[in-house]
N, C-alpha and C. Protein backbone atom coordinates (compact mmCIF):
# COMPACT_ATOMS: atom_id res chain seq x y z
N UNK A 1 -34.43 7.53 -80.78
CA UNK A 1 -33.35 7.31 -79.85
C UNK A 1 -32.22 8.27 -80.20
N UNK A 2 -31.76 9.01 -79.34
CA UNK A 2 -30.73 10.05 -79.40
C UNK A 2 -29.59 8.97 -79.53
N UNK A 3 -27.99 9.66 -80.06
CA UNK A 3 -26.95 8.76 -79.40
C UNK A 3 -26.21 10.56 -79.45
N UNK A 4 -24.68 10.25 -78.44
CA UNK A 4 -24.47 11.06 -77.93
C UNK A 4 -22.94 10.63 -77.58
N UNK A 5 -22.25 11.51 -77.49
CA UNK A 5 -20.55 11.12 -77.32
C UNK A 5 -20.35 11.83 -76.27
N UNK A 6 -19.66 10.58 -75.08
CA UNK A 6 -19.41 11.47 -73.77
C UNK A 6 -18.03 10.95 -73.70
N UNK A 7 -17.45 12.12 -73.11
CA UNK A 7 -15.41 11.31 -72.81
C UNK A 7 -14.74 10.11 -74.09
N UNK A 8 -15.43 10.51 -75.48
CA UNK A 8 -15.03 9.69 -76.34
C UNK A 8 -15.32 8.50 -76.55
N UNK A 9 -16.65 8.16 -75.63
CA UNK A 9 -17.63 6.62 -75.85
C UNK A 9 -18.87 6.98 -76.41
N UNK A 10 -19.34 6.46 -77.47
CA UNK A 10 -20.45 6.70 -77.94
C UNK A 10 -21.45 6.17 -76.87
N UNK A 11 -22.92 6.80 -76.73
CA UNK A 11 -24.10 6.30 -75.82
C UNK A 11 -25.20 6.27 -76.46
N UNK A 12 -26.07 5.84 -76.73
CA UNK A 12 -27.16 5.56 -76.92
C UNK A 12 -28.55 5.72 -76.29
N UNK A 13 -29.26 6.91 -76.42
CA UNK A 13 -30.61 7.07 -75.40
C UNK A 13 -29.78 7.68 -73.92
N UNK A 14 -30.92 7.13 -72.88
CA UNK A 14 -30.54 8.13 -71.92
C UNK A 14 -29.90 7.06 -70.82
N UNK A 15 -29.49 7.58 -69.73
CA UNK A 15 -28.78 6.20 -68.61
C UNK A 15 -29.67 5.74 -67.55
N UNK A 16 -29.02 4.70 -67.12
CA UNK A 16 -30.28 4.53 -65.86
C UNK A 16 -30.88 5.61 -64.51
N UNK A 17 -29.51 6.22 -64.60
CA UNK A 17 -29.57 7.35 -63.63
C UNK A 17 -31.49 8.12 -64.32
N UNK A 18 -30.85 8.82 -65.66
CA UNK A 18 -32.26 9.49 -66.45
C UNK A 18 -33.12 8.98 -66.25
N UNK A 19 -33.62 7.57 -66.10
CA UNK A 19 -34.85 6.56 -66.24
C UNK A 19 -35.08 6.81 -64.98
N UNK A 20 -34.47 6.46 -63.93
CA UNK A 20 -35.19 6.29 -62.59
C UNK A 20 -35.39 7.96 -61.91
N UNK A 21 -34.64 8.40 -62.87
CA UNK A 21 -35.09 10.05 -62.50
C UNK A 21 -36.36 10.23 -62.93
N UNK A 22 -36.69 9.98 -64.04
CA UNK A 22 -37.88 10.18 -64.96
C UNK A 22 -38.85 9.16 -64.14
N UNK A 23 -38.97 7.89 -63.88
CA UNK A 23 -39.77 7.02 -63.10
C UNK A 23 -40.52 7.67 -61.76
N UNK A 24 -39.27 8.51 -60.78
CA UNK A 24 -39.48 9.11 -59.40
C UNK A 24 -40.05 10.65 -59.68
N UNK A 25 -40.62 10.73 -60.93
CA UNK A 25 -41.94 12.10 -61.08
C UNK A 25 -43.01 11.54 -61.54
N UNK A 26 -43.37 9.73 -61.82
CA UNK A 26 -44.60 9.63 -62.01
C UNK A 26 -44.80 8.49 -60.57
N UNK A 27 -44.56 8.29 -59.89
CA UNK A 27 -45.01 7.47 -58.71
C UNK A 27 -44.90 8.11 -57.16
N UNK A 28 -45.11 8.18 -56.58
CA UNK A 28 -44.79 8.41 -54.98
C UNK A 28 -43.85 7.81 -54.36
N UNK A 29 -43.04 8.35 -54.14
CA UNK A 29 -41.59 8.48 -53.17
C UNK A 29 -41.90 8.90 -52.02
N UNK A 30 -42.05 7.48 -51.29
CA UNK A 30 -42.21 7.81 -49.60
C UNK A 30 -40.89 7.62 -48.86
N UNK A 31 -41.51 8.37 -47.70
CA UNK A 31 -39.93 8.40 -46.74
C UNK A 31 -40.14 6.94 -45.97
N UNK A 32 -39.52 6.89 -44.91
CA UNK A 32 -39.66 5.41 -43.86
C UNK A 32 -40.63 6.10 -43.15
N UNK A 33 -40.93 6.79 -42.67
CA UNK A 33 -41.86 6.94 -41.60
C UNK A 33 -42.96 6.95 -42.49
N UNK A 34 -43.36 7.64 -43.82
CA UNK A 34 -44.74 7.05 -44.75
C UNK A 34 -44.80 5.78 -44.95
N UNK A 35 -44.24 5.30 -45.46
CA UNK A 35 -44.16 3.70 -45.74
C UNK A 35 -44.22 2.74 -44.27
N UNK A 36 -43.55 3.56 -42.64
CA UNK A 36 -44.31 2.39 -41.74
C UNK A 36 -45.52 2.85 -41.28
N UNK A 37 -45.87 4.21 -41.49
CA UNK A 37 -47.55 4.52 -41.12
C UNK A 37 -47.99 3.94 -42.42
N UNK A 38 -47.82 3.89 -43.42
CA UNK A 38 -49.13 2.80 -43.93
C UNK A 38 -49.18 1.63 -43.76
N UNK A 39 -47.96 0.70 -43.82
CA UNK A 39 -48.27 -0.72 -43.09
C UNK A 39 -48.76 -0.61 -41.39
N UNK A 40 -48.72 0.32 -40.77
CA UNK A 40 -49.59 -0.02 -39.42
C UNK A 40 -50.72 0.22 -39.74
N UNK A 41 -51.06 1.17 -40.56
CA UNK A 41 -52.70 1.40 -41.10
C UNK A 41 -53.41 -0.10 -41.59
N UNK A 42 -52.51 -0.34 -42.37
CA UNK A 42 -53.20 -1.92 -43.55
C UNK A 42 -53.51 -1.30 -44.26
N UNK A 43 -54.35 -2.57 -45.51
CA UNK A 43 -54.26 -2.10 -46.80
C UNK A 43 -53.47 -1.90 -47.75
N UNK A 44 -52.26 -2.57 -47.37
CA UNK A 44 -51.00 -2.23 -48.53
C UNK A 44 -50.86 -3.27 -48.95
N UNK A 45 -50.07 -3.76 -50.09
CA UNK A 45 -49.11 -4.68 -50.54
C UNK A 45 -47.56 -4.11 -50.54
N UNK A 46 -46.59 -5.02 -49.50
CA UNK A 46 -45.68 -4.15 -49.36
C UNK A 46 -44.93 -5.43 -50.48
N UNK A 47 -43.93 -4.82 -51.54
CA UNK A 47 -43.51 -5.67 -52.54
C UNK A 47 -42.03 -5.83 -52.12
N UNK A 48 -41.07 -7.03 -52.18
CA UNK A 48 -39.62 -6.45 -51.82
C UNK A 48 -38.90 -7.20 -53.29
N UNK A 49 -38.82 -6.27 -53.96
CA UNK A 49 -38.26 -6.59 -55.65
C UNK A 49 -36.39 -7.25 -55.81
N UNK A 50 -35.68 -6.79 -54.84
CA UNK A 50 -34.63 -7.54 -54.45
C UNK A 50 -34.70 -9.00 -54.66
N UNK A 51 -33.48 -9.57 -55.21
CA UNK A 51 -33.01 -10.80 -55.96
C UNK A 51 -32.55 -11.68 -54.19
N UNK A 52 -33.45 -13.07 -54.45
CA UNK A 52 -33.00 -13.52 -53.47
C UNK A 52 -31.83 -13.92 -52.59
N UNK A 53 -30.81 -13.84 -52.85
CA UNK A 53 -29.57 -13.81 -52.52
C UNK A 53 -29.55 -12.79 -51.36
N UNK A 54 -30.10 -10.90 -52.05
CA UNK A 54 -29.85 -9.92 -51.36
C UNK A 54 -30.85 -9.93 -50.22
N UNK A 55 -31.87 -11.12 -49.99
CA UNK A 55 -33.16 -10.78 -49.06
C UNK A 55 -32.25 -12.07 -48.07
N UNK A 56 -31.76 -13.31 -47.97
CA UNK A 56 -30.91 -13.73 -47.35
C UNK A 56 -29.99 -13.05 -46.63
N UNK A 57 -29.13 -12.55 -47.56
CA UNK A 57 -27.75 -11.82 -46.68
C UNK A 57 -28.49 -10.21 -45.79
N UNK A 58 -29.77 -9.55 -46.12
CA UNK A 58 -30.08 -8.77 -45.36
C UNK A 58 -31.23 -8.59 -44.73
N UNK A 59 -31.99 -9.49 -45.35
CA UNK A 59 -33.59 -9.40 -44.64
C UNK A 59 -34.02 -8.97 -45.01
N UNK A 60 -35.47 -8.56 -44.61
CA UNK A 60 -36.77 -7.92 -45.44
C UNK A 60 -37.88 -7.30 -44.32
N UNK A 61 -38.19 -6.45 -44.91
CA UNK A 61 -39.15 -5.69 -43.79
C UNK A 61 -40.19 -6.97 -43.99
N UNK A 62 -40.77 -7.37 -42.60
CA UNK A 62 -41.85 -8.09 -42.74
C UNK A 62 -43.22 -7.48 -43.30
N UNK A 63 -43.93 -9.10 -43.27
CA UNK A 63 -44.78 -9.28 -44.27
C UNK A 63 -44.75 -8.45 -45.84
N UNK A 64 -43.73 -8.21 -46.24
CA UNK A 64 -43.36 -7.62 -47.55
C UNK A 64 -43.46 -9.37 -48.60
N UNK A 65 -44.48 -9.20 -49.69
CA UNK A 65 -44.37 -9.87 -50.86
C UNK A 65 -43.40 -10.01 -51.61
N UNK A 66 -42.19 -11.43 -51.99
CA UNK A 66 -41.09 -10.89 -52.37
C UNK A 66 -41.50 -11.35 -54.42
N UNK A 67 -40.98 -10.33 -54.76
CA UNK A 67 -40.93 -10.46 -55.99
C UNK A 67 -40.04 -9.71 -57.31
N UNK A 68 -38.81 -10.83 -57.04
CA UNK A 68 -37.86 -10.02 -57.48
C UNK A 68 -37.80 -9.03 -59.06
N UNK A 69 -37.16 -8.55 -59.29
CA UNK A 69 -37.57 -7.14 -60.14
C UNK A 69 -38.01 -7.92 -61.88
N UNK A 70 -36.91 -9.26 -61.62
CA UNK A 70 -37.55 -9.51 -63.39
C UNK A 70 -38.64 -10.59 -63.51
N UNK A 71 -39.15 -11.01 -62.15
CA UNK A 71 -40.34 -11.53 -62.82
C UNK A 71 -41.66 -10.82 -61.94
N UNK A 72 -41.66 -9.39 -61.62
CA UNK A 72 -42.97 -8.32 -61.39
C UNK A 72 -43.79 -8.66 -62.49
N UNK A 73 -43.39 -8.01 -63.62
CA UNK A 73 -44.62 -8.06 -64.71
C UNK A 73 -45.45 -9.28 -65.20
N UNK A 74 -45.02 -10.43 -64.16
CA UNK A 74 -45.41 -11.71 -65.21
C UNK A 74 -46.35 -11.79 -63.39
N UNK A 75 -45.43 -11.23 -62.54
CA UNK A 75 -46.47 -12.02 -60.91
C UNK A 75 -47.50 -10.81 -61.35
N UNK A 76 -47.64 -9.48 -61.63
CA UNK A 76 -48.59 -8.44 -61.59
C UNK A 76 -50.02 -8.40 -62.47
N UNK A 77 -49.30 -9.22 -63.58
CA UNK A 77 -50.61 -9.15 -64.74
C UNK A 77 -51.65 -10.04 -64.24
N UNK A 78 -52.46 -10.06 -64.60
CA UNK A 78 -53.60 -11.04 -63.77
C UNK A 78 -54.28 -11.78 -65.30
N UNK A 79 -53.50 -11.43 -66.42
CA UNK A 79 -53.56 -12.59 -67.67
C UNK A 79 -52.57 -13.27 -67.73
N UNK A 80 -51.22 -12.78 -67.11
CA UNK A 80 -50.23 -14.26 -67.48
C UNK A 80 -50.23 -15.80 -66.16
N UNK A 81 -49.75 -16.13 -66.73
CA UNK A 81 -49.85 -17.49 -66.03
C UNK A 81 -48.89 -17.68 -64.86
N UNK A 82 -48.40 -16.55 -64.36
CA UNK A 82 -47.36 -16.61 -62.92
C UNK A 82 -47.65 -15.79 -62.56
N UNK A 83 -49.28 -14.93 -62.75
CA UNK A 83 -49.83 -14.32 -62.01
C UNK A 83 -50.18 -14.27 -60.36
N UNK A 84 -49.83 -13.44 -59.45
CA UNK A 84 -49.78 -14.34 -58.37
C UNK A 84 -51.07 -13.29 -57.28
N UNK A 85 -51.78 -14.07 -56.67
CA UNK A 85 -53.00 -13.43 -55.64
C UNK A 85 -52.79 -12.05 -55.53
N UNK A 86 -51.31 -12.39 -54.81
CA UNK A 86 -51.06 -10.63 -53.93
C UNK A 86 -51.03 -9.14 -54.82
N UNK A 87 -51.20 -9.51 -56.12
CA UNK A 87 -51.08 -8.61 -56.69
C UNK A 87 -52.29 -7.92 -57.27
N UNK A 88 -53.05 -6.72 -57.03
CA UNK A 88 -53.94 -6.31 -57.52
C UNK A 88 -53.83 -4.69 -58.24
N UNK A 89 -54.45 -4.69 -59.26
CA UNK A 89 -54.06 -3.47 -59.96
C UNK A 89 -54.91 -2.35 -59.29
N UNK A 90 -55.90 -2.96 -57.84
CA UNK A 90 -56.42 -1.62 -57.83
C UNK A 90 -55.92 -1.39 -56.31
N UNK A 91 -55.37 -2.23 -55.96
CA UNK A 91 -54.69 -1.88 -54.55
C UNK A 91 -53.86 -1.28 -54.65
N UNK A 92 -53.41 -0.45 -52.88
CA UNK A 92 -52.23 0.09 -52.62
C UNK A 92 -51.29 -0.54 -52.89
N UNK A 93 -50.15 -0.31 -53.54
CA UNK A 93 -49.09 -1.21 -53.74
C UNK A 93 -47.77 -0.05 -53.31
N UNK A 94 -47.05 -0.51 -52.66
CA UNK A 94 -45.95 0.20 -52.17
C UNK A 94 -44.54 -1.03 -52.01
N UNK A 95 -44.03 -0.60 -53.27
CA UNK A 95 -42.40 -1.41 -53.63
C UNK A 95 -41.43 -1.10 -53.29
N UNK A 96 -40.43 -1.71 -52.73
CA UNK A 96 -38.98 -1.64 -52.33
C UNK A 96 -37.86 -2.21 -52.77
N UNK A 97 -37.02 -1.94 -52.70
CA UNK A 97 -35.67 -2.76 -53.14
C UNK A 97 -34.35 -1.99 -52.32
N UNK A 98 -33.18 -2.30 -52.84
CA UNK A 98 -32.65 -2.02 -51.76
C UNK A 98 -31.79 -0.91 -51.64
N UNK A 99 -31.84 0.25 -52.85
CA UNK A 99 -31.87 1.91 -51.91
C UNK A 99 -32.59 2.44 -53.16
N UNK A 100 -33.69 1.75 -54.16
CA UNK A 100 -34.66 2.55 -54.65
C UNK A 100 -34.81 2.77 -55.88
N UNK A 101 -34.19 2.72 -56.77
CA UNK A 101 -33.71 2.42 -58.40
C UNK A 101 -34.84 1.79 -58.60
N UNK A 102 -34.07 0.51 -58.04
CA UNK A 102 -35.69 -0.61 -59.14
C UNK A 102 -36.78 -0.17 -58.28
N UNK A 103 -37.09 -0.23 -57.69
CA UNK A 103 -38.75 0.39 -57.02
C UNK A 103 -39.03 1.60 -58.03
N UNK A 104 -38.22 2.65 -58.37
CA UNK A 104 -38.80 2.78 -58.69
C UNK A 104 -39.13 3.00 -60.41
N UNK A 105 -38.07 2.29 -60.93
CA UNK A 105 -38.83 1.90 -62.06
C UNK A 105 -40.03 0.80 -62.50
N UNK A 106 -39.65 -0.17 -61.36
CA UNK A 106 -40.86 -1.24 -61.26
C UNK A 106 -42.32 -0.17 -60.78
N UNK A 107 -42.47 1.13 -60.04
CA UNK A 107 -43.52 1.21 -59.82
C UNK A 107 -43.91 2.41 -61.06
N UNK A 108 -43.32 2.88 -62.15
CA UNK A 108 -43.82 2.88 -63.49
C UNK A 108 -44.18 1.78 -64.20
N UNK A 109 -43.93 0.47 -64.18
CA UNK A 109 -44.55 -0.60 -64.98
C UNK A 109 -44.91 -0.77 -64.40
N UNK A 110 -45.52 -0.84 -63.00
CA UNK A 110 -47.03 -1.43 -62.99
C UNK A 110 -47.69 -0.12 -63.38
N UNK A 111 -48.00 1.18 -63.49
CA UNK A 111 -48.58 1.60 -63.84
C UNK A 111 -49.21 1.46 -65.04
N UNK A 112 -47.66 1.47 -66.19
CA UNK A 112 -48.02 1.07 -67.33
C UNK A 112 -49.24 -0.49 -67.40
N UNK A 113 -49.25 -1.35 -66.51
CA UNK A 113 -49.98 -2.53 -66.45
C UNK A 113 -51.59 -1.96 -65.60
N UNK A 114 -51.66 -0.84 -65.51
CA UNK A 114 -52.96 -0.59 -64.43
C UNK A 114 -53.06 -0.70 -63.29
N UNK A 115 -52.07 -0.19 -62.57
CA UNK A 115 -51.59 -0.38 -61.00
C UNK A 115 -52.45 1.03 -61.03
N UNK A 116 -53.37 1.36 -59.79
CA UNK A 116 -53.83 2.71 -59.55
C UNK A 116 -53.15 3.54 -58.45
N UNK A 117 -52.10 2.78 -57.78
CA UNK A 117 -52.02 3.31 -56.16
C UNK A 117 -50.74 2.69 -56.15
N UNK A 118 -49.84 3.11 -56.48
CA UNK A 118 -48.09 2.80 -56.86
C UNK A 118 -47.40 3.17 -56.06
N UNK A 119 -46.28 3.44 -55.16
CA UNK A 119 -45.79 3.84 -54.94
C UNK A 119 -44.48 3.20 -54.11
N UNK A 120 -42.94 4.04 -53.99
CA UNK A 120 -41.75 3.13 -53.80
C UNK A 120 -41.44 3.66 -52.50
N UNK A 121 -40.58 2.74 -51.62
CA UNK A 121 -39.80 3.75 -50.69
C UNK A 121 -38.65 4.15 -51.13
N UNK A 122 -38.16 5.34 -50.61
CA UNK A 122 -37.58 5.99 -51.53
C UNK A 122 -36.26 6.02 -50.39
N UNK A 123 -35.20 5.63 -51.11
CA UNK A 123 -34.06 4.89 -50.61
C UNK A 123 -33.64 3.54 -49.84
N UNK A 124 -35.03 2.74 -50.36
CA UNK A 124 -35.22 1.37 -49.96
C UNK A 124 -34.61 1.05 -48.86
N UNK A 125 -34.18 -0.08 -48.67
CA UNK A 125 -34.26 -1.14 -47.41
C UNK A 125 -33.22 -0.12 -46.45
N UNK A 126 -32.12 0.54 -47.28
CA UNK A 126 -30.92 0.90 -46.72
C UNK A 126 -31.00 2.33 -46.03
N UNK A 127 -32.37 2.66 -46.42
CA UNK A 127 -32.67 3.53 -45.97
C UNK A 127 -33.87 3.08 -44.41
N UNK A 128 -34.48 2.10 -44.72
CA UNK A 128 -35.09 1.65 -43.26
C UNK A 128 -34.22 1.19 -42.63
N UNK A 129 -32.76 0.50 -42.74
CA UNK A 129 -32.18 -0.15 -41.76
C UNK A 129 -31.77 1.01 -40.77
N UNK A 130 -31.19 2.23 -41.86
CA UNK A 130 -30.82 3.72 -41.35
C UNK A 130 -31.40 4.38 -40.19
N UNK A 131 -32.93 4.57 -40.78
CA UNK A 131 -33.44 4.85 -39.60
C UNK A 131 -33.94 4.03 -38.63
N UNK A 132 -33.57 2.63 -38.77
CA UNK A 132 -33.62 1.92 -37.88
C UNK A 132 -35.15 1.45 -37.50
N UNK A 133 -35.43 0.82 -38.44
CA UNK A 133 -36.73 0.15 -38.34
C UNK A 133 -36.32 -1.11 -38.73
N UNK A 134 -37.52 -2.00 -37.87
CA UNK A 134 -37.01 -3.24 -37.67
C UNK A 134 -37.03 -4.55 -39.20
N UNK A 135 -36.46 -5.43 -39.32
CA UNK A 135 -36.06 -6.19 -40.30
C UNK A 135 -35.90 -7.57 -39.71
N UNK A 136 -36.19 -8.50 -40.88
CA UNK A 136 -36.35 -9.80 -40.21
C UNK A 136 -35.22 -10.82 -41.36
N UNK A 137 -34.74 -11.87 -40.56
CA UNK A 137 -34.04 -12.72 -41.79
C UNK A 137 -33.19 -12.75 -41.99
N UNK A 138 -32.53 -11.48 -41.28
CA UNK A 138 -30.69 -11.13 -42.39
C UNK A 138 -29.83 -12.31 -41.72
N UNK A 139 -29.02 -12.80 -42.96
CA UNK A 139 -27.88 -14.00 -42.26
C UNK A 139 -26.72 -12.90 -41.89
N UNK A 140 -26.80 -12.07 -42.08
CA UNK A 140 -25.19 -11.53 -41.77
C UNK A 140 -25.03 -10.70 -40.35
């Protein structure tokens, strides 16, 4: 672990910015129009990793699996005990959240877990509302 002095605060290792930089060169970063041609295709698991609070106040692309970002690794493994159906390590899996951070560090741990077919949208939800694809749920 490096540490490192910036503006007179010591740091430790690298920031989240570095991580999800480093995450978005081992998974696939789709745009909205990849991510709604593969749900019209089928075959996906669309994941929405967003904390329930944020899937209330804005909705969720339908039929998206919700599984918020800190308990993925426990719904993904298919040895722990909150293992859940929708999750398969050899399926398409394509994760979201809500402009792309956690997608896509969540879609390096599932790799690390044996995910074969990973991949995030890349500027999440805020980026489908943008281009204006449709969403279901939002209270606001």
């Amino acid at each position: 672990m490096s540490i490192s002095v910036e503006k007179g605060n010591m740091r430790m290792g690298n920031s989240v910015q570095d991580l999800v930089a480093n995450a978005r060169t081992t998974i696939q970063n789709l745009s909205v129009t990849e991510v709604a041609e593969a749900l019209a295709t089928g075959g996906v698991t669309l994941v929405d990793l967003r904390e329930p609070a944020e899937v209330t106040r804005d909705g969720a692309i339908e039929n998206a699996v919700f599984a918020p970002r800190g308990m993925l690794e426990f719904y993904a493994d298919p040895a722990s005990s909150y293992h859940r159906s929708e999750f398969d390590p050899e399926a398409r899996v394509i994760l979201y959240c809500a402009s792309g951070g956690r997608s896509a560090l969540a879609g390096r741990t599932l790799q690390e877990l044996g995910y074969t077919d990973v991949s995030h949208l890349d500027g999440g939800l805020k980026a489908w509302i943008a281009a204006g694809r449709p969403i279901s749920g939002a209270s606001a």
